[in-house]
Protein backbone atom coordinates (compact mmCIF):
# COMPACT_ATOMS: atom_id res chain seq x y z
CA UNK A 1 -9.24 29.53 77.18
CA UNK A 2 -8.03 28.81 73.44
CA UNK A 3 -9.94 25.03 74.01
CA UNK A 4 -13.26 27.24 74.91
CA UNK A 5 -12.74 29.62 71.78
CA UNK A 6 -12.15 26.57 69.59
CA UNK A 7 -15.57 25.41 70.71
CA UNK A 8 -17.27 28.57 70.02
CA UNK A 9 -15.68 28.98 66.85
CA UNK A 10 -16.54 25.40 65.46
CA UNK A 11 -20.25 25.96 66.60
CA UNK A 12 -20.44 29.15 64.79
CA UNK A 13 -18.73 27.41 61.93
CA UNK A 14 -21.54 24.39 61.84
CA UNK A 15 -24.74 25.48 60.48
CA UNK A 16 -28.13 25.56 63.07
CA UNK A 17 -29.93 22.16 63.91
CA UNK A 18 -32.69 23.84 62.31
CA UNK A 19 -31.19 24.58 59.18
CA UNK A 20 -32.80 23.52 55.83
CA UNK A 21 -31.41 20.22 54.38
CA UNK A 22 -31.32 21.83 51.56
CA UNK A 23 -29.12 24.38 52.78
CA UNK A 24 -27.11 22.49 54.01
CA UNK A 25 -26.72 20.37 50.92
CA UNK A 26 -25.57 23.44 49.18
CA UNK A 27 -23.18 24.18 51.28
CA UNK A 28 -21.83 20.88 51.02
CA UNK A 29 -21.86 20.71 47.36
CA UNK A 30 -19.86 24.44 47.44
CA UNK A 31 -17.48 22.90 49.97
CA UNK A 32 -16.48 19.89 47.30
CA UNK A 33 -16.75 22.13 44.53
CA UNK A 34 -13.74 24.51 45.73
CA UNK A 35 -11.78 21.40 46.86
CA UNK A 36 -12.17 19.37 43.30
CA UNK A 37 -10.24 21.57 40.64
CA UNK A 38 -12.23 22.80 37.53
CA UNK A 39 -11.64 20.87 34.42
CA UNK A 40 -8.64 22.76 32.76
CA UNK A 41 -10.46 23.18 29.86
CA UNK A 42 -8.29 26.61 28.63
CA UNK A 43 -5.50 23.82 29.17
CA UNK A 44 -6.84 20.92 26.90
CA UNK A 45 -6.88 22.82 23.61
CA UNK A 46 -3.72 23.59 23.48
CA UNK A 47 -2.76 20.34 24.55
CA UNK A 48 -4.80 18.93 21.59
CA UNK A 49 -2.90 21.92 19.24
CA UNK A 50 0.40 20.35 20.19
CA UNK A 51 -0.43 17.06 19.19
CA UNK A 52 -2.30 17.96 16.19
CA UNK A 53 0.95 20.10 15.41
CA UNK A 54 3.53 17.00 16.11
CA UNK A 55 1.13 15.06 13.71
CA UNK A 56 1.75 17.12 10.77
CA UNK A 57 5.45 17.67 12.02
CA UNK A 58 5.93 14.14 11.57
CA UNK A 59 3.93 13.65 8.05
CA UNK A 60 5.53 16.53 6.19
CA UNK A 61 9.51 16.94 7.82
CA UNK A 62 10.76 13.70 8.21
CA UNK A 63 9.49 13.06 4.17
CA UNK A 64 10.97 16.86 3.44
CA UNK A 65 14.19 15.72 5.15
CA UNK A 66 14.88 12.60 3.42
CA UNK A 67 14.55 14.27 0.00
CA UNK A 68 17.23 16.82 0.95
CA UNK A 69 19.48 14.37 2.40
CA UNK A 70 18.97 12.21 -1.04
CA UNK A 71 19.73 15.35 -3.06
CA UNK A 72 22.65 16.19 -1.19
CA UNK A 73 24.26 12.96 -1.52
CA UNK A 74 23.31 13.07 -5.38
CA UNK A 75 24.96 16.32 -5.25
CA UNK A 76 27.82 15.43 -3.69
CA UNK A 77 28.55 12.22 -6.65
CA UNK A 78 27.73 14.84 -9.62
CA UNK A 79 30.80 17.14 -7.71
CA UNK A 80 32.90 13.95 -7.72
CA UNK A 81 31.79 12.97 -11.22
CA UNK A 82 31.58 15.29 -14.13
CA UNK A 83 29.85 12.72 -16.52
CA UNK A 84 26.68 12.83 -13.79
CA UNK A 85 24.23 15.02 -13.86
CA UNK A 86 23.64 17.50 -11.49
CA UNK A 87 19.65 17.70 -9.47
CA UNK A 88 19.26 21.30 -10.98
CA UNK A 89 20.32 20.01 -14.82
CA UNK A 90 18.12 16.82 -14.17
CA UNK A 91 15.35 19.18 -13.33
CA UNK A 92 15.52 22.02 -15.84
CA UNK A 93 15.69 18.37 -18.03
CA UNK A 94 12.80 17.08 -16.49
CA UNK A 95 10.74 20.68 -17.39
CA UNK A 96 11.78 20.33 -21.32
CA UNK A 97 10.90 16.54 -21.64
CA UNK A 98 7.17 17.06 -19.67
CA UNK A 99 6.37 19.96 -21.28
CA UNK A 100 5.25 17.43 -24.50
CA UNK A 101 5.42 14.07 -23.36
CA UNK A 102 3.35 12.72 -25.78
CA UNK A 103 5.16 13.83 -29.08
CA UNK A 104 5.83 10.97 -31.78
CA UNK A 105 8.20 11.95 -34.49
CA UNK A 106 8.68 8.15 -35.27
CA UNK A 107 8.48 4.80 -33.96
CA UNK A 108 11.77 4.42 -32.40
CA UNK A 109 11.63 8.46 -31.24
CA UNK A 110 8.03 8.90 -29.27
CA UNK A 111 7.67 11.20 -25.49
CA UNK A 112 8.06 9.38 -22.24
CA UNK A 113 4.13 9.56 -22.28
CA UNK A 114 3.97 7.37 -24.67
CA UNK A 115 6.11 4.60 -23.18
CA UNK A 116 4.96 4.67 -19.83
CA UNK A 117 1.40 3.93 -21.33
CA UNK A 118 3.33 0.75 -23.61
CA UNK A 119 3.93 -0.66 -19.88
CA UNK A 120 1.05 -0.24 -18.53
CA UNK A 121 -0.89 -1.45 -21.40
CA UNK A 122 1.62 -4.74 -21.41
CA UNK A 123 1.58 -4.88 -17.62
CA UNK A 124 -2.14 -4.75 -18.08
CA UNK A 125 -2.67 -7.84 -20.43
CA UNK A 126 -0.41 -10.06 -18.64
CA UNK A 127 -1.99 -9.19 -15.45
CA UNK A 128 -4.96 -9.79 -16.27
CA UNK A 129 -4.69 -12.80 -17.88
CA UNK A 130 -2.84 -13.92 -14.33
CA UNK A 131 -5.97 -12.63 -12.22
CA UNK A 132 -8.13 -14.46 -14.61
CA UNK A 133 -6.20 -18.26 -14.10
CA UNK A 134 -4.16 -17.79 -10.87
CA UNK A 135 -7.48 -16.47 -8.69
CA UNK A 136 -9.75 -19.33 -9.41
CA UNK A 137 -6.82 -21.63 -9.12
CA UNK A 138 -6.32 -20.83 -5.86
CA UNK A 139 -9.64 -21.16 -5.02
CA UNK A 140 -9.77 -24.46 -6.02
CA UNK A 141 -6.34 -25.53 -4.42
CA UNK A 142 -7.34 -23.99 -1.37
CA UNK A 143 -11.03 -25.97 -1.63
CA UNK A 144 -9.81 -29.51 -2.75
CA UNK A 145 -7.06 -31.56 -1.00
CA UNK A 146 -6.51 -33.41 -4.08
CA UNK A 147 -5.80 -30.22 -6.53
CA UNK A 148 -3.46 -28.83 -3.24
CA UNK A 149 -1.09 -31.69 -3.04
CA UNK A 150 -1.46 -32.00 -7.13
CA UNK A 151 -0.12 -28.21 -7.48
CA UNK A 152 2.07 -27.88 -4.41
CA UNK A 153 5.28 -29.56 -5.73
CA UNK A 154 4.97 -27.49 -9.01
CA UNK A 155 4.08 -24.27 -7.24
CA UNK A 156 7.33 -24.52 -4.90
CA UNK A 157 9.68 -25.18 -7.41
CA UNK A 158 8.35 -22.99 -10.44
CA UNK A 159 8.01 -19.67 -7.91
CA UNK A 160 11.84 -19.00 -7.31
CA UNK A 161 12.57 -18.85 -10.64
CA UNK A 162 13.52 -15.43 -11.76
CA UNK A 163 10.70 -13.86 -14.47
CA UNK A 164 13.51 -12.97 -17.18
CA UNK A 165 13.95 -16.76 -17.29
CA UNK A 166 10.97 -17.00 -18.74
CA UNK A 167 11.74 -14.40 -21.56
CA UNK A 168 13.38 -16.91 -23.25
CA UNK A 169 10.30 -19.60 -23.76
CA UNK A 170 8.04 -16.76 -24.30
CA UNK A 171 10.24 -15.43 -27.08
CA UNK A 172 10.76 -19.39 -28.52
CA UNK A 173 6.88 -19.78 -28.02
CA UNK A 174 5.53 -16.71 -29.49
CA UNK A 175 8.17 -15.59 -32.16
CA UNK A 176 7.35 -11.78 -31.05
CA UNK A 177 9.17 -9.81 -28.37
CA UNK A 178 5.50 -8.52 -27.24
CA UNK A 179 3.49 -11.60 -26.17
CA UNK A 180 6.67 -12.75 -24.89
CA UNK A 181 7.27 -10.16 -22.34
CA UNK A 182 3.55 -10.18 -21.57
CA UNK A 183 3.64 -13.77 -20.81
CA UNK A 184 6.78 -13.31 -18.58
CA UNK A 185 4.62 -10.45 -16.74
CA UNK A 186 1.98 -13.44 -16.45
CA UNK A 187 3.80 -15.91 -14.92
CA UNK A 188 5.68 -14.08 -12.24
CA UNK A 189 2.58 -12.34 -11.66
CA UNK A 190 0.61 -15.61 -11.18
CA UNK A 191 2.07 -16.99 -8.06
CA UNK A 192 1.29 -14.65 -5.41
CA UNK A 193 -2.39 -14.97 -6.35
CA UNK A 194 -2.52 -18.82 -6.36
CA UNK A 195 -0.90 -18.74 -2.70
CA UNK A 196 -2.66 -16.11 -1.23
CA UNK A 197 -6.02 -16.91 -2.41
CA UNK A 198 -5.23 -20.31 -1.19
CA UNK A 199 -4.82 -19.79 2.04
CA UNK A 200 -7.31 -17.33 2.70
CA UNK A 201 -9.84 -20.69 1.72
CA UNK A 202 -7.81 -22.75 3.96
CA UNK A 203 -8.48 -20.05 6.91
CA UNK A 204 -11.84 -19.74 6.45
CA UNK A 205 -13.43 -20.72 9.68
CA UNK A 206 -14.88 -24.40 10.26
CA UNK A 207 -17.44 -23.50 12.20
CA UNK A 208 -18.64 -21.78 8.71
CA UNK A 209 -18.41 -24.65 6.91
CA UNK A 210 -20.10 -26.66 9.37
CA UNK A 211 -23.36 -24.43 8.91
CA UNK A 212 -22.78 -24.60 5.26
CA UNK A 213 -23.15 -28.82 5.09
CA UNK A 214 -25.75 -28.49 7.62
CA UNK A 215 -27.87 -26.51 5.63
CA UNK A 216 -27.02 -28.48 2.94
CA UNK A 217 -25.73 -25.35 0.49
CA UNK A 218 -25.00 -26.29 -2.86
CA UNK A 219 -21.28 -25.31 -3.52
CA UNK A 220 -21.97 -22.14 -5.69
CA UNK A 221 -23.69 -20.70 -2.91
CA UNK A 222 -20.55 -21.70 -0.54
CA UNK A 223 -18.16 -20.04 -2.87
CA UNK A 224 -20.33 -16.95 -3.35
CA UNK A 225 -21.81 -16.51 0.77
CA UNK A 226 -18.84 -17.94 2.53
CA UNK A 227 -15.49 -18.03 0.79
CA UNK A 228 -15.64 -15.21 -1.14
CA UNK A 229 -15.80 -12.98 1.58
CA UNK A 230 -13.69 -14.16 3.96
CA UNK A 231 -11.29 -15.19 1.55
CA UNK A 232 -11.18 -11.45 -0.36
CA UNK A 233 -8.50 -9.65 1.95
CA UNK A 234 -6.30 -12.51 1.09
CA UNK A 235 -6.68 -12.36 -2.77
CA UNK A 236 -6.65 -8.52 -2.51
CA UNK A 237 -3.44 -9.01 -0.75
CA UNK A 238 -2.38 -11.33 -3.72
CA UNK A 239 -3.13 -8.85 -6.44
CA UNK A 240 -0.90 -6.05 -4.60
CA UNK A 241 1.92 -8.36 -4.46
CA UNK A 242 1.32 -9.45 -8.10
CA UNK A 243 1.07 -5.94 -9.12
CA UNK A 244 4.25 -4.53 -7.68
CA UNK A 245 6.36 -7.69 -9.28
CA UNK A 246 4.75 -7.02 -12.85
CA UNK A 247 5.58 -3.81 -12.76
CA UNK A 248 9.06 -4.63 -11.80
CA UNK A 249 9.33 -6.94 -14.60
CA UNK A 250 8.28 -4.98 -17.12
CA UNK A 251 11.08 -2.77 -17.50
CA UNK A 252 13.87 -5.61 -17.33
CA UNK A 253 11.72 -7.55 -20.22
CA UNK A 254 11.36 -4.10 -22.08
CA UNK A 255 15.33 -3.42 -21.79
CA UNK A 256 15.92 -7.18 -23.69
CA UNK A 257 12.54 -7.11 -26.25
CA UNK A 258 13.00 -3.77 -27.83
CA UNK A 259 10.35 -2.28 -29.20
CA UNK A 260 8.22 0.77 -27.46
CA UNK A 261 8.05 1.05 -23.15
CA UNK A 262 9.49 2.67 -20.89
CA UNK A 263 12.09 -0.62 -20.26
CA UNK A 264 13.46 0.19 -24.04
CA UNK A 265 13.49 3.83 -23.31
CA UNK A 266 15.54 3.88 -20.74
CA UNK A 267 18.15 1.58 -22.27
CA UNK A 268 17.64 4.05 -25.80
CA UNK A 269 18.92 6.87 -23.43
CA UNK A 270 21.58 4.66 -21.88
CA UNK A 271 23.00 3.80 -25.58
CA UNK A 272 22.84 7.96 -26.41
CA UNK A 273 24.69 8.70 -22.98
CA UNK A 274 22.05 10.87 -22.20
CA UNK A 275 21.95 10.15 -17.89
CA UNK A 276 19.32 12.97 -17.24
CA UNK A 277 17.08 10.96 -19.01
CA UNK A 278 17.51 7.94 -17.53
CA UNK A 279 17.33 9.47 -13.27
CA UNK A 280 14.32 11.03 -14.72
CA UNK A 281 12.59 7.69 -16.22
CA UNK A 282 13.54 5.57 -12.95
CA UNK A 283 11.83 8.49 -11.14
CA UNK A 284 9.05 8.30 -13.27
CA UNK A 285 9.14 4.25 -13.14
CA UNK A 286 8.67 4.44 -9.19
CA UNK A 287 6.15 6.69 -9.30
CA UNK A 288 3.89 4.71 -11.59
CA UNK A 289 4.95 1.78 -9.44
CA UNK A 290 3.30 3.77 -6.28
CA UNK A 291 0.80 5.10 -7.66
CA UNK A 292 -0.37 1.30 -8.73
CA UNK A 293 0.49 0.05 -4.84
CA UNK A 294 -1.52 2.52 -3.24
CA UNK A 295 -4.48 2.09 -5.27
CA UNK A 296 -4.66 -1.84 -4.95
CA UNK A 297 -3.78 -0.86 -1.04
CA UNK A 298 -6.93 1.50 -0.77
CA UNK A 299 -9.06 -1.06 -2.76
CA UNK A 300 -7.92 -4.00 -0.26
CA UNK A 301 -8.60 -1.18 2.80
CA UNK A 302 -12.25 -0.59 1.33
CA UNK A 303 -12.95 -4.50 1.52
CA UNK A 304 -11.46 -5.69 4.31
CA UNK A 305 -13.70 -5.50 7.45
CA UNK A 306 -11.67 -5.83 10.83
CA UNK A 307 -13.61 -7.17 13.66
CA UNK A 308 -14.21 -4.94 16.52
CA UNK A 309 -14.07 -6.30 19.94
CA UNK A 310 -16.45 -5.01 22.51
């Protein structure tokens, strides 16, 4: 008996012989529908909130964190030291001194603003003048075989030698403590260029060169349509390196030379025992030096073109 009422059941349950296809398509399509589960989409945006959330978790409280635990530390050394400043002294300090930063009551007594724009005026010359010989250098080292094994030897055992080294010649060359700590900026700045620009032309593919003598190009057009391009993340990488070393530089070459920048300035505050001043230039020093990283960083990002794979 419950075998015969199964039957009838099912039968009623299946739809006529002469039902519309159509009809019974729909009823199909109904049938998945209920089985497959609805996309969750009340479910997905929060899911996205979260990880938008966890994204700025991670750029702003990590960051937040490892200023406080720096501060606490620094707090903890001005408890165990009287003769150190304290963060809230070195910051009601920092307030007077960049409220006129750019006062000059006499050569030896001008603002911060005025020093920090001494470097940068002396990192500017000597880097340039690097850019100007070390770039086309390397392009040339990195083009002829001759020029690379010419240069190598020199390059290898000049580039270890520590910049304030230089100081010295510069000084015995120039007779003046400011082309002499512009030419040490120059020559520690120089290296990184010559090597990286180097070996971006000695990457350069083949294959491109092949086309190049195939077609014959005369060798401006090579260097303009070929190696400059391929070659310019290298020698963008270069400059960033060079940049962050001058910078670097200048403030050890400004401490021995005298004179105005913010090198001098900082020893001038170390000779008046006036600590507040110095924490606040070495803050200021690594800001500049940022500030200079990330914008030869964002000009290498805006010329270098990765390859995207299909």
């Amino acid at each position: 008996m419950s075998a015969v009422m199964e039957n009838i059941m099912g039968d009623n349950a299946k739809p006529a012989a002469g039902a519309p296809a159509a009809a019974r398509g729909a009823d199909a399509a109904n049938e998945a529908k209920a089985l497959t589960p609805a996309p969750a989409a009340a479910q997905v945006r929060p899911a996205r909130r979260r990880i938008a959330a966890g994204g700025v978790f991670m750029r702003i409280v990590p960051p937040l964190l490892g200023v406080a635990v720096l501060v606490l530390v620094w707090q903890i050394i001005a408890l165990k030291n009287s003769s150190f400043p304290t963060p809230l002294a070195t910051l009601q300090e920092a307030l007077n001194m960049f409220s006129d930063p750019f006062y000059r009551n006499s050569p030896n007594d001008q603002g911060i603003g005025w020093n920090v724009l001494a470097s940068l005026q002396r990192v500017g010359v000597g880097f340039g003048l690097a850019a100007l010989v070390g770039i086309p250098l390397g392009f040339a080292i990195g083009r002829v075989q001759f020029l690379a094994a010419m240069f190598g030897p020199i390059i290898s055992l000049l580039k270890p030698v520590s910049p304030l080294a230089w100081l010295p010649i510069g000084l015995l060359v120039f007779k003046s403590a400011n082309p002499a700590a512009i030419w040490s900026i120059f020559i520690c700045s120089i290296w990184p260029m010559i090597i990286n620009t180097a070996v971006g032309v000695q990457r350069v593919p083949q294959d491109y060169m092949n086309v190049a003598r195939v077609l014959n190009l005369p060798e401006w057009k090579i260097l303009t349509k070929i190696l400059f391009p391929s070659v310019l993340p290298y020698m963008l990488t270069g400059v960033r390196l060079s940049i962050g070393t001058a910078w670097l530089v200048i403030v050890a070459a400004e401490m021995l030379t005298g004179g105005v920048g913010i090198g001098f300035w900082v020893w001038d505050e170390w000779n008046n025992l006036n600590v507040p001043h110095i924490i606040i230039a070495i803050v200021v020093i690594g800001v500049v030096g940022l500030i200079l990283e990330q914008a030869l960083v964002a000009l290498a990002k805006a010329f270098t073109y990765e390859q995207v794979s299909n």
